[in-house]
PDB file of N, CA and C in Angstrom:
ATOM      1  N   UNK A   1      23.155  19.027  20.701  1.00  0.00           N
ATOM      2  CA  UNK A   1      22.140  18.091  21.144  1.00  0.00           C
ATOM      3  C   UNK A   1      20.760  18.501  20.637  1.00  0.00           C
ATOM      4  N   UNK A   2      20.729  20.061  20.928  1.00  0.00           N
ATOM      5  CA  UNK A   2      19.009  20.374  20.157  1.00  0.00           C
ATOM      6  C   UNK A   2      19.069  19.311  18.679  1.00  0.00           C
ATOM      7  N   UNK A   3      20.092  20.238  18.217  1.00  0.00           N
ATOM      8  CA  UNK A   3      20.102  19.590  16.383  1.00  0.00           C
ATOM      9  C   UNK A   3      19.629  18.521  16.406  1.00  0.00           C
ATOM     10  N   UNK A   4      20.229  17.662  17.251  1.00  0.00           N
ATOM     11  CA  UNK A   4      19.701  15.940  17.026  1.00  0.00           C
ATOM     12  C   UNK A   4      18.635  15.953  17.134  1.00  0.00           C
ATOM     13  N   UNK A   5      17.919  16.546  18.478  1.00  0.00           N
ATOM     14  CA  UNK A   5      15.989  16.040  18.380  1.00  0.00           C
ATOM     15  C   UNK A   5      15.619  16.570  16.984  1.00  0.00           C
ATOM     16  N   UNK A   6      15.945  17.764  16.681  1.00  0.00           N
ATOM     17  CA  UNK A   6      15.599  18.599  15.467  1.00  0.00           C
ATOM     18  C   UNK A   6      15.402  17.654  14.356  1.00  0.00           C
ATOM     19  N   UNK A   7      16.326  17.106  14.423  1.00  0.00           N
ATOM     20  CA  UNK A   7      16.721  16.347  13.018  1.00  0.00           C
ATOM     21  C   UNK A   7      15.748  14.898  13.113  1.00  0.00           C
ATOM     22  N   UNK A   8      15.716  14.064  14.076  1.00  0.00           N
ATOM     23  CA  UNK A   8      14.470  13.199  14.439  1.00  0.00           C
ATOM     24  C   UNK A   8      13.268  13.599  14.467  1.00  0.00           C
ATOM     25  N   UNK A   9      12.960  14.676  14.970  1.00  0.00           N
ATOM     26  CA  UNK A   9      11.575  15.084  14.936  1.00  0.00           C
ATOM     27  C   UNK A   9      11.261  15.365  13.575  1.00  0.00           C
ATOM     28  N   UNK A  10      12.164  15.951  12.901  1.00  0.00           N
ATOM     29  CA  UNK A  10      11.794  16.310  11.175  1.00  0.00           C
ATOM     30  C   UNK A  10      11.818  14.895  10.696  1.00  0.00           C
ATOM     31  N   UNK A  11      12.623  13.698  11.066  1.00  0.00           N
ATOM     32  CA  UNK A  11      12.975  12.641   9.903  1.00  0.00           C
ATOM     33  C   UNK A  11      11.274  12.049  10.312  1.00  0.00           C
ATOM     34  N   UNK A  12      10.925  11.639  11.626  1.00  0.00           N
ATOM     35  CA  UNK A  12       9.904  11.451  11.915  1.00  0.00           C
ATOM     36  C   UNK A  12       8.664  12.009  11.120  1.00  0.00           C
ATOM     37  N   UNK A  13       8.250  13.744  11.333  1.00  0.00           N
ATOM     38  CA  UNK A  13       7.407  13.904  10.423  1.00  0.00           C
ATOM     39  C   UNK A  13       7.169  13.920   8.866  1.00  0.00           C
ATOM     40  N   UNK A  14       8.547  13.753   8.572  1.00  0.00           N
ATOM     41  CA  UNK A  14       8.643  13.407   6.935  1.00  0.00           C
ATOM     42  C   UNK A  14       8.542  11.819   7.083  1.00  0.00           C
ATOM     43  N   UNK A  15       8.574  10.863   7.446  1.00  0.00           N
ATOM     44  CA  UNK A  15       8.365   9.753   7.454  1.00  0.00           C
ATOM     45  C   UNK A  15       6.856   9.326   7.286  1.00  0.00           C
ATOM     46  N   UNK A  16       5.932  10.217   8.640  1.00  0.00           N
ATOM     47  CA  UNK A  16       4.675  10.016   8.606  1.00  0.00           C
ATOM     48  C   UNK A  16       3.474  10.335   7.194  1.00  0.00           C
ATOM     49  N   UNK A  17       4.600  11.288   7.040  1.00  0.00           N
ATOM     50  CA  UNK A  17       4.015  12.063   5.812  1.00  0.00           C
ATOM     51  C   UNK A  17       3.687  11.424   4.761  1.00  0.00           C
ATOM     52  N   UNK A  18       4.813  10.724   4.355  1.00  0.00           N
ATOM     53  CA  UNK A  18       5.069   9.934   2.983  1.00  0.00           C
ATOM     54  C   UNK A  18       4.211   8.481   3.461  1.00  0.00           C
ATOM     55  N   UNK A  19       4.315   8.424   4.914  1.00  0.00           N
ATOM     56  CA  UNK A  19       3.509   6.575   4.656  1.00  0.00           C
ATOM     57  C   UNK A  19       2.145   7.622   4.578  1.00  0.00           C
ATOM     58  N   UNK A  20       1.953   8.298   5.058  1.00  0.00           N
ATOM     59  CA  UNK A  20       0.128   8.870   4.902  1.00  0.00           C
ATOM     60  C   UNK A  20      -0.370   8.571   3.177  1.00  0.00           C
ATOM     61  N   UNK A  21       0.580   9.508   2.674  1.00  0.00           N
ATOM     62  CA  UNK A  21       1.004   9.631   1.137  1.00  0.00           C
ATOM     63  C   UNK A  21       0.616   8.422   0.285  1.00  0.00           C
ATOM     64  N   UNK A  22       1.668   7.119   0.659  1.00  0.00           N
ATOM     65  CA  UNK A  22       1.916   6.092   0.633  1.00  0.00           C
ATOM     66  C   UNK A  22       0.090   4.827   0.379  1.00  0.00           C
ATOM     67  N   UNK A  23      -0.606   5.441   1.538  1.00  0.00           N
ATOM     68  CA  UNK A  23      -1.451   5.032   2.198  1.00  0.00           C
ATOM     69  C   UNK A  23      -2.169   4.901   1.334  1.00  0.00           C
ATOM     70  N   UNK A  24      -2.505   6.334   0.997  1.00  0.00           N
ATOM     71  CA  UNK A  24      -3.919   7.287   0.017  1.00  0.00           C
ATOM     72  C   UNK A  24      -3.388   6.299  -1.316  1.00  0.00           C
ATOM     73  N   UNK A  25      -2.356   6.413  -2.073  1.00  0.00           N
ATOM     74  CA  UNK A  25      -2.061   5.566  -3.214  1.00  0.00           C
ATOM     75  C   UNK A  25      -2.315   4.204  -3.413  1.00  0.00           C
ATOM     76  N   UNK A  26      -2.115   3.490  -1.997  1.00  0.00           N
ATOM     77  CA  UNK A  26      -3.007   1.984  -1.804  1.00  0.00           C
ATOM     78  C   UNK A  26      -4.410   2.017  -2.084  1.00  0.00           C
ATOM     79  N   UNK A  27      -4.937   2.626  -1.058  1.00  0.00           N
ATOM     80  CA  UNK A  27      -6.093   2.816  -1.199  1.00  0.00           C
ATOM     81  C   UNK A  27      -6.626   3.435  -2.888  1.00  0.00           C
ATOM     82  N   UNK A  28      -6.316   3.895  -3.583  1.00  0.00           N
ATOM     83  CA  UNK A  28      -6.867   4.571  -4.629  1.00  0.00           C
ATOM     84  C   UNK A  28      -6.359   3.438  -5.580  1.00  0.00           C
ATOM     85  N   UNK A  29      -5.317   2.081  -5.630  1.00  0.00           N
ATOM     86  CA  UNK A  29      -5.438   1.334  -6.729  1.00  0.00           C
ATOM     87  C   UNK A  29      -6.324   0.134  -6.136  1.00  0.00           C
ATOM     88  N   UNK A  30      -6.216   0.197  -4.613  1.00  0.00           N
ATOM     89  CA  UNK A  30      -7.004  -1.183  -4.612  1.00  0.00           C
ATOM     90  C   UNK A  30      -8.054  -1.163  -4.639  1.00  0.00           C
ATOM     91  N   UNK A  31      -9.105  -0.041  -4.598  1.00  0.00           N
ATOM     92  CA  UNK A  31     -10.527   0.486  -5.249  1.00  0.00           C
ATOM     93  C   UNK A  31     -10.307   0.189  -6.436  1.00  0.00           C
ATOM     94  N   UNK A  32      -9.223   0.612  -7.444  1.00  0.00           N
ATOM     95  CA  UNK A  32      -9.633   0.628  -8.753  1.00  0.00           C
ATOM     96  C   UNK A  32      -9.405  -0.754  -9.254  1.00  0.00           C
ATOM     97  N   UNK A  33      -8.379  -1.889  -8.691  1.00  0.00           N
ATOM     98  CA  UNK A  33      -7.985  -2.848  -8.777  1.00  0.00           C
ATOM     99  C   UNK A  33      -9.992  -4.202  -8.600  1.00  0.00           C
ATOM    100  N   UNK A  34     -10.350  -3.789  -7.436  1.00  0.00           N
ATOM    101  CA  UNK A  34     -11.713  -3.811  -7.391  1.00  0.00           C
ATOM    102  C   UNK A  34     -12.452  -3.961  -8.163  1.00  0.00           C
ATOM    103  N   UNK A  35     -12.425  -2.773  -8.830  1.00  0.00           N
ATOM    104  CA  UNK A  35     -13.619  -1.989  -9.231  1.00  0.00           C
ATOM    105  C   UNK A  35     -13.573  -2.450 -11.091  1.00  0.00           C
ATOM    106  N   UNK A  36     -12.557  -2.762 -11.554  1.00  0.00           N
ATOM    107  CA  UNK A  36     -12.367  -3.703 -12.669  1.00  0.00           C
ATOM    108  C   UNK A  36     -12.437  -4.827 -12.644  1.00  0.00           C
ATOM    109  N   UNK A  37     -12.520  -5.534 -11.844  1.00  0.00           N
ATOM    110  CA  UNK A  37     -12.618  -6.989 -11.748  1.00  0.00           C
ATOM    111  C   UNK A  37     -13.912  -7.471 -10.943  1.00  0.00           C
ATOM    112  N   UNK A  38     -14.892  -6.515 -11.249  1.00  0.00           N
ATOM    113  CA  UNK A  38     -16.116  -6.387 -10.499  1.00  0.00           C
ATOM    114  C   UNK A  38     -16.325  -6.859  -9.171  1.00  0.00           C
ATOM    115  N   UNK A  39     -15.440  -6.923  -8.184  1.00  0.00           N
ATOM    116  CA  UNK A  39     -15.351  -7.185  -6.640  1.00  0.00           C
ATOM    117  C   UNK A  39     -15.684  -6.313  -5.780  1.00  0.00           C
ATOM    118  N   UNK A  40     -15.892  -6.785  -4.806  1.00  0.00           N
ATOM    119  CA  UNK A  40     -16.216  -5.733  -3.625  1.00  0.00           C
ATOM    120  C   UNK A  40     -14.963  -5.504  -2.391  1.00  0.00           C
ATOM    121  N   UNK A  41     -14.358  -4.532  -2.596  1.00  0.00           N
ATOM    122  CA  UNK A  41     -13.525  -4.207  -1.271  1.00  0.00           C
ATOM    123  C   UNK A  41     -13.943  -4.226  -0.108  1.00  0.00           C
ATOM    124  N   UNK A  42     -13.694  -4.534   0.965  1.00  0.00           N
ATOM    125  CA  UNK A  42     -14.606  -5.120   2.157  1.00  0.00           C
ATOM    126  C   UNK A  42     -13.533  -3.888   3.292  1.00  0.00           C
ATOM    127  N   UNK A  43     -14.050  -3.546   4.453  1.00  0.00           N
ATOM    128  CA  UNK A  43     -13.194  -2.496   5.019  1.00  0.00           C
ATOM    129  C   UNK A  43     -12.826  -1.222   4.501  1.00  0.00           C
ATOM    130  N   UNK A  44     -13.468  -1.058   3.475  1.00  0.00           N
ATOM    131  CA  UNK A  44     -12.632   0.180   2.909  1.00  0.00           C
ATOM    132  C   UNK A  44     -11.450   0.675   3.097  1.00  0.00           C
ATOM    133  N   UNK A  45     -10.437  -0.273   3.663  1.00  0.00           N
ATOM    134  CA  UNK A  45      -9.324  -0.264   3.928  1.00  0.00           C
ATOM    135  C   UNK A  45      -8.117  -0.747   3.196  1.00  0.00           C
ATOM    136  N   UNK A  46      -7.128  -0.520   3.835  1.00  0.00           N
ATOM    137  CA  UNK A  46      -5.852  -0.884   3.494  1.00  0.00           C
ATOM    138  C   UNK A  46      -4.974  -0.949   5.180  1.00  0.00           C
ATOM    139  N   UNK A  47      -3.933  -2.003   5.412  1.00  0.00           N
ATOM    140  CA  UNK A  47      -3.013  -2.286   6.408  1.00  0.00           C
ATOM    141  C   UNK A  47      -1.879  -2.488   5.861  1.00  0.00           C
ATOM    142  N   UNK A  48      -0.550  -2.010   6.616  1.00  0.00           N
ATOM    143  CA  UNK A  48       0.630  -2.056   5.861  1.00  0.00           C
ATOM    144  C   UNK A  48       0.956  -3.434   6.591  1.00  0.00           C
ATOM    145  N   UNK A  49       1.705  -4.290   5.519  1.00  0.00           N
ATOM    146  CA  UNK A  49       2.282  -5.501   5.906  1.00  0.00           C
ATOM    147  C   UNK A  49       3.970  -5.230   5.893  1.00  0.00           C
ATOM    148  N   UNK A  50       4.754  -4.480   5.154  1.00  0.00           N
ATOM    149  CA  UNK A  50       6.175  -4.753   5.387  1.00  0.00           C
ATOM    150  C   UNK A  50       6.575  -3.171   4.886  1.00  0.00           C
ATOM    151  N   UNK A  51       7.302  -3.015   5.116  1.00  0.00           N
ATOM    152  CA  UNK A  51       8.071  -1.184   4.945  1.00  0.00           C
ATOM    153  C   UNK A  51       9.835  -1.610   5.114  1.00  0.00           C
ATOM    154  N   UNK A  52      10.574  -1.229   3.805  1.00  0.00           N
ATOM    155  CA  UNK A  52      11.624  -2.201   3.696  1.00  0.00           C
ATOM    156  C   UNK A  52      12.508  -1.164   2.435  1.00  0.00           C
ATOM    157  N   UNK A  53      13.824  -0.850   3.114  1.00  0.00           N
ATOM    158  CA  UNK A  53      14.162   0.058   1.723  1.00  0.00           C
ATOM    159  C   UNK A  53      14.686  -1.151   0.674  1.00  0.00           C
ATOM    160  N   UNK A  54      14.809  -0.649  -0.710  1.00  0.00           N
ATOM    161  CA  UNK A  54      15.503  -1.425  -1.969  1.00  0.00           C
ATOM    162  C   UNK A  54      15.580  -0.529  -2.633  1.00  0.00           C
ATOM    163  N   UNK A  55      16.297  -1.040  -3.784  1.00  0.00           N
ATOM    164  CA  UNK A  55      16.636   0.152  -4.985  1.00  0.00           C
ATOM    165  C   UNK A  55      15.891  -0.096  -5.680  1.00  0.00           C
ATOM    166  N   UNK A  56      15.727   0.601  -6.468  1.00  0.00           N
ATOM    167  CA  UNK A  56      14.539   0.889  -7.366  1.00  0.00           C
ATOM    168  C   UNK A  56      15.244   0.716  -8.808  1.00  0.00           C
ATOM    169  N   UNK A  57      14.329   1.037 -10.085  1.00  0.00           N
ATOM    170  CA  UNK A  57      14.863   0.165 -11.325  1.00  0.00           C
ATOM    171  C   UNK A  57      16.474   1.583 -11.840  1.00  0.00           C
ATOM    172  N   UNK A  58      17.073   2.402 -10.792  1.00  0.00           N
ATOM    173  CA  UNK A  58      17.662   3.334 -11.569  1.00  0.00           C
ATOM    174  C   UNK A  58      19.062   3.118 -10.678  1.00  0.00           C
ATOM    175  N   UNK A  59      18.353   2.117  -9.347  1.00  0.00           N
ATOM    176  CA  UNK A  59      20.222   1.650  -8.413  1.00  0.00           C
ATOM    177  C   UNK A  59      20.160   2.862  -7.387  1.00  0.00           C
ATOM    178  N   UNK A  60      18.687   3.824  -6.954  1.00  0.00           N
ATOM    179  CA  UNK A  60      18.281   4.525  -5.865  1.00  0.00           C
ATOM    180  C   UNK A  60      17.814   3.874  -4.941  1.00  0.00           C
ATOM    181  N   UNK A  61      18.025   3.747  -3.805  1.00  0.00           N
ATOM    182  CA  UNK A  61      17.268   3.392  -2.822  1.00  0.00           C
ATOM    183  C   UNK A  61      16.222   4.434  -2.589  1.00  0.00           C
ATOM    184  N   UNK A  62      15.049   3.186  -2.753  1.00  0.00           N
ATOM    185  CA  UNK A  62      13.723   3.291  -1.893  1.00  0.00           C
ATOM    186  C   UNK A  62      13.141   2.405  -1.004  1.00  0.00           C
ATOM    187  N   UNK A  63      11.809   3.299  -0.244  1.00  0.00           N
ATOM    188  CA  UNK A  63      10.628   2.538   0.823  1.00  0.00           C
ATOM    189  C   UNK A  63      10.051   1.919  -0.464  1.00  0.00           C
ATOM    190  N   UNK A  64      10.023   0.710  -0.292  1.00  0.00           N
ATOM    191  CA  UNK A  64       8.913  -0.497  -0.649  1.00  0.00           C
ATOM    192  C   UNK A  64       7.685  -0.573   0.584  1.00  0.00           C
ATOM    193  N   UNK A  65       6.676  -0.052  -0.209  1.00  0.00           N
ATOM    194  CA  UNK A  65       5.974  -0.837   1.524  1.00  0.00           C
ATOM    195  C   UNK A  65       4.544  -1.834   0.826  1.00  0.00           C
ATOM    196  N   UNK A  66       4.031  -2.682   1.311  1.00  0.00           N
ATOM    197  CA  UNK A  66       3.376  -3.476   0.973  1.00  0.00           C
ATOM    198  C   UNK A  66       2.181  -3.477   1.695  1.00  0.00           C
ATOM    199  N   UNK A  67       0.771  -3.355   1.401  1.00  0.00           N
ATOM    200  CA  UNK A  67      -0.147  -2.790   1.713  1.00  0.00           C
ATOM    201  C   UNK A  67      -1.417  -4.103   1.771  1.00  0.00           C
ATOM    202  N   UNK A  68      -2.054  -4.582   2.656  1.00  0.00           N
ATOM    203  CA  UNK A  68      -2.730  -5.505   2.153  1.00  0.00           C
ATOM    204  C   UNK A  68      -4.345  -5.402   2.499  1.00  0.00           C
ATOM    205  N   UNK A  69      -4.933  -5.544   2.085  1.00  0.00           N
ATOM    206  CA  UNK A  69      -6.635  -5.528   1.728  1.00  0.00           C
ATOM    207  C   UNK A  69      -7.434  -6.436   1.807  1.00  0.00           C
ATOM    208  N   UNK A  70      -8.429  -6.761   1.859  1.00  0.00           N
ATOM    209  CA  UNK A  70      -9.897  -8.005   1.989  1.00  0.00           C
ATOM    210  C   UNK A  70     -10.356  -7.458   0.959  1.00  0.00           C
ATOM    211  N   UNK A  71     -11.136  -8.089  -0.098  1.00  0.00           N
ATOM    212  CA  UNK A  71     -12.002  -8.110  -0.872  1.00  0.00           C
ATOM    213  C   UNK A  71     -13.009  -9.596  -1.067  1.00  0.00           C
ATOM    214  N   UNK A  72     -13.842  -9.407  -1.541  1.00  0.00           N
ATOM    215  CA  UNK A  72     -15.403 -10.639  -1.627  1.00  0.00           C
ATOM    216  C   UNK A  72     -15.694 -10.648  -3.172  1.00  0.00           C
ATOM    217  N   UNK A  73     -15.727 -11.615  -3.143  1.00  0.00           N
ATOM    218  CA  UNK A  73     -16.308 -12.104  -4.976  1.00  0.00           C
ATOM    219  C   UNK A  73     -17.838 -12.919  -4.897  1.00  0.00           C
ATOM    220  N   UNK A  74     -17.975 -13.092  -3.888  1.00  0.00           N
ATOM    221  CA  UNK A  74     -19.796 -13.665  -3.750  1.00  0.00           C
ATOM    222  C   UNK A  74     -20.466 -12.915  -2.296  1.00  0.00           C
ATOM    223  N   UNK A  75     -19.394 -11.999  -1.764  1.00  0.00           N
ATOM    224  CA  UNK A  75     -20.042 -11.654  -0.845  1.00  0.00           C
ATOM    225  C   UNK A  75     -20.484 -12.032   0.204  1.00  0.00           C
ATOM    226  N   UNK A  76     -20.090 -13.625   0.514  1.00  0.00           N
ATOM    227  CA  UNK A  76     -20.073 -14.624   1.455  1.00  0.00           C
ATOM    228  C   UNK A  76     -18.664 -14.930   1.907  1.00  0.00           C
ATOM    229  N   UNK A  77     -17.515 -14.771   1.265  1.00  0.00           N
ATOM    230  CA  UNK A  77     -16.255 -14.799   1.636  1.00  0.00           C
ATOM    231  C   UNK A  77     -15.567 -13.950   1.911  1.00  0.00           C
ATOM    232  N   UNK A  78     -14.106 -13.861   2.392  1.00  0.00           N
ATOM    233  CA  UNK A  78     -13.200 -12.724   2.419  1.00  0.00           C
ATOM    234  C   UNK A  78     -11.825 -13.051   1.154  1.00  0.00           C
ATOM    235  N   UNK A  79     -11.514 -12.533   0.647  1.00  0.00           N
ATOM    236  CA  UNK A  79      -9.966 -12.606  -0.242  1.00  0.00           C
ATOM    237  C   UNK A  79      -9.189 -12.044   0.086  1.00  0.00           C
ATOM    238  N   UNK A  80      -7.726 -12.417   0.484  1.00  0.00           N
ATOM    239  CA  UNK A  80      -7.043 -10.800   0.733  1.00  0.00           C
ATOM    240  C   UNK A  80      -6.000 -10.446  -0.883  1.00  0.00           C
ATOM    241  N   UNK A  81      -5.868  -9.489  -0.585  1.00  0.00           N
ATOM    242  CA  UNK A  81      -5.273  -8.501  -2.620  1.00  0.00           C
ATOM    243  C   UNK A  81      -4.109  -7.680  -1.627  1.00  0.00           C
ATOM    244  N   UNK A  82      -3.354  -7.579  -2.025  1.00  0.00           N
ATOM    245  CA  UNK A  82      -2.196  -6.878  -1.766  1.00  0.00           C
ATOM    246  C   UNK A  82      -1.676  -5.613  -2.758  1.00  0.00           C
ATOM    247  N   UNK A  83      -0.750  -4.825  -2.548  1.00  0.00           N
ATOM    248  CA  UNK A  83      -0.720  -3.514  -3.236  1.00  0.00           C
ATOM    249  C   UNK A  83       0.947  -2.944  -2.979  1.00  0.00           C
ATOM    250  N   UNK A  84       2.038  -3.223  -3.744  1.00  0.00           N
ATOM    251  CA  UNK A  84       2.954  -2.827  -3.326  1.00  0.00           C
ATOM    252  C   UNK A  84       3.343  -1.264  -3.885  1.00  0.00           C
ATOM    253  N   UNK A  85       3.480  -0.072  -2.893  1.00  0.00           N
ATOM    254  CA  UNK A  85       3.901   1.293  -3.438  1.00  0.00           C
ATOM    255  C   UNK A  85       5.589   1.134  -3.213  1.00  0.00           C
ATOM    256  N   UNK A  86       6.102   1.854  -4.026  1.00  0.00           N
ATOM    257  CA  UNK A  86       7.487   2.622  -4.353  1.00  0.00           C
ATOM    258  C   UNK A  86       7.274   4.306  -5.064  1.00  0.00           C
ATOM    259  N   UNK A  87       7.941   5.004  -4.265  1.00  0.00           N
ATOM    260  CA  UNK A  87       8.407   6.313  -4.437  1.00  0.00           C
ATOM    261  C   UNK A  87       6.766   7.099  -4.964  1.00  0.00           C
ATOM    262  N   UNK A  88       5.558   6.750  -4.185  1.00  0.00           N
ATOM    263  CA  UNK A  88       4.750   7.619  -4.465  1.00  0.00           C
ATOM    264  C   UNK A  88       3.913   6.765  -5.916  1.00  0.00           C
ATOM    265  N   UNK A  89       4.078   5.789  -6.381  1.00  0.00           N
ATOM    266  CA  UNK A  89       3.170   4.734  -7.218  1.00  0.00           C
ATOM    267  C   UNK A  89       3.526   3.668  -6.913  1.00  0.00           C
ATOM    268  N   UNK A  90       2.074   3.147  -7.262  1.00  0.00           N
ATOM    269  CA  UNK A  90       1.939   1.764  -7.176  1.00  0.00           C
ATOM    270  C   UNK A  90       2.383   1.185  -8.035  1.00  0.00           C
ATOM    271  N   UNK A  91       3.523  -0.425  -7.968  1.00  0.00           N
ATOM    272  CA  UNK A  91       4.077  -0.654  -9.062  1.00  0.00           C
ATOM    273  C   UNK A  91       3.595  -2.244  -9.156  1.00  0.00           C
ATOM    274  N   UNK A  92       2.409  -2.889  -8.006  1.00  0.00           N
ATOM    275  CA  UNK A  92       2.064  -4.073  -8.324  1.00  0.00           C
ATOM    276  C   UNK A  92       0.499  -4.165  -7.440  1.00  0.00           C
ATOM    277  N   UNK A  93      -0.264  -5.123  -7.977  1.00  0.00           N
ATOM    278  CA  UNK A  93      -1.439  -5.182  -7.363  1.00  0.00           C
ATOM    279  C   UNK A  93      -1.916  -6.515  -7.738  1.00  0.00           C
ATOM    280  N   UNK A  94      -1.735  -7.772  -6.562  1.00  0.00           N
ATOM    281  CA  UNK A  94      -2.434  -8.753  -6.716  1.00  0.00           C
ATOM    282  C   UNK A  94      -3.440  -9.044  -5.862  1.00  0.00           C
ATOM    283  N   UNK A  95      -4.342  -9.671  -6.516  1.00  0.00           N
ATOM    284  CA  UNK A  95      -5.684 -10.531  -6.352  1.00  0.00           C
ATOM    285  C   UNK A  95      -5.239 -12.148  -5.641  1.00  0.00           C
ATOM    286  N   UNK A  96      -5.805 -12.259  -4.442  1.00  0.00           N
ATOM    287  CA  UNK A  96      -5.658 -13.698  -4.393  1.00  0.00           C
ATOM    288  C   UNK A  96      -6.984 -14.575  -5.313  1.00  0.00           C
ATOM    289  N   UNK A  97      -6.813 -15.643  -5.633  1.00  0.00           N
ATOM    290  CA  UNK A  97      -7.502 -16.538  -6.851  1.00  0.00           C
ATOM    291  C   UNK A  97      -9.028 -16.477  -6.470  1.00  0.00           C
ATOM    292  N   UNK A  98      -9.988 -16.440  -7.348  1.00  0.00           N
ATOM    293  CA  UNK A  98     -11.553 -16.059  -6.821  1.00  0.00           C
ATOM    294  C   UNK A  98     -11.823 -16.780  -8.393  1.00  0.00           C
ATOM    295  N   UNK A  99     -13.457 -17.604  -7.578  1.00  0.00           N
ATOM    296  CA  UNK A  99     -14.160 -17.939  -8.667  1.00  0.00           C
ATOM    297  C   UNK A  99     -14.334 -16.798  -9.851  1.00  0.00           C
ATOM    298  N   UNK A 100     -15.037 -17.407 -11.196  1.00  0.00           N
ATOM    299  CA  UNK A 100     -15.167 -16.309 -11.952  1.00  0.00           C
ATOM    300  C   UNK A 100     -16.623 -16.865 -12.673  1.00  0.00           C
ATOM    301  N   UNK A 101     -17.611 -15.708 -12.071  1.00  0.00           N
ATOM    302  CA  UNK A 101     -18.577 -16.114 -12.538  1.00  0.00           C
ATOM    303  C   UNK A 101     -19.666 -16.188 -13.924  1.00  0.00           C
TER     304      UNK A 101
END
């Protein structure tokens, strides 16, 4: 019976770990995602929207988790941009549609 908490309490802190992980990698493309398309990230944030295993391009299962953001293109609005991580990179980053000035 110990073993079992043992083994939850570890799957638990390796879980937290990797979304922390997970987190920091959102955050560091959707700044840069930003920061090329001359926008302003609003919140300096990131919120996870879905955490979901799939296989990945090799037939491994992985956490997909999907990360979503506000950004402003006049600074009078909000946009939200999304950020999907797998296995420690980011493998997509969209913009919802914004004037282009």
């Amino acid at each position: 019976m110990e073993w079992l908490i043992l083994i939850i309490l570890l799957a638990t802190a390796w879980l937290w770990h990797d979304n922390m992980q997970a987190r920091e990698i959102a955050m560091a493309s959707s700044r840069g995602a930003c920061q090329r398309a001359g926008l302003q990230l609003l919140d300096d944030t990131v919120a996870m929207a879905s955490l979901r295993p799939v296989r990945d391009a090799r037939g491994r299962v992985a956490l997909r988790r999907v990360y979503v953001f506000e950004f402003t293109d006049t600074g009078n609005n909000r946009r939200q941009g999304s950020v999907v991580v797998m296995r420690a990179t980011a493998v997509g980053v969209e913009l919802e549609p914004y004037r282009l000035q």
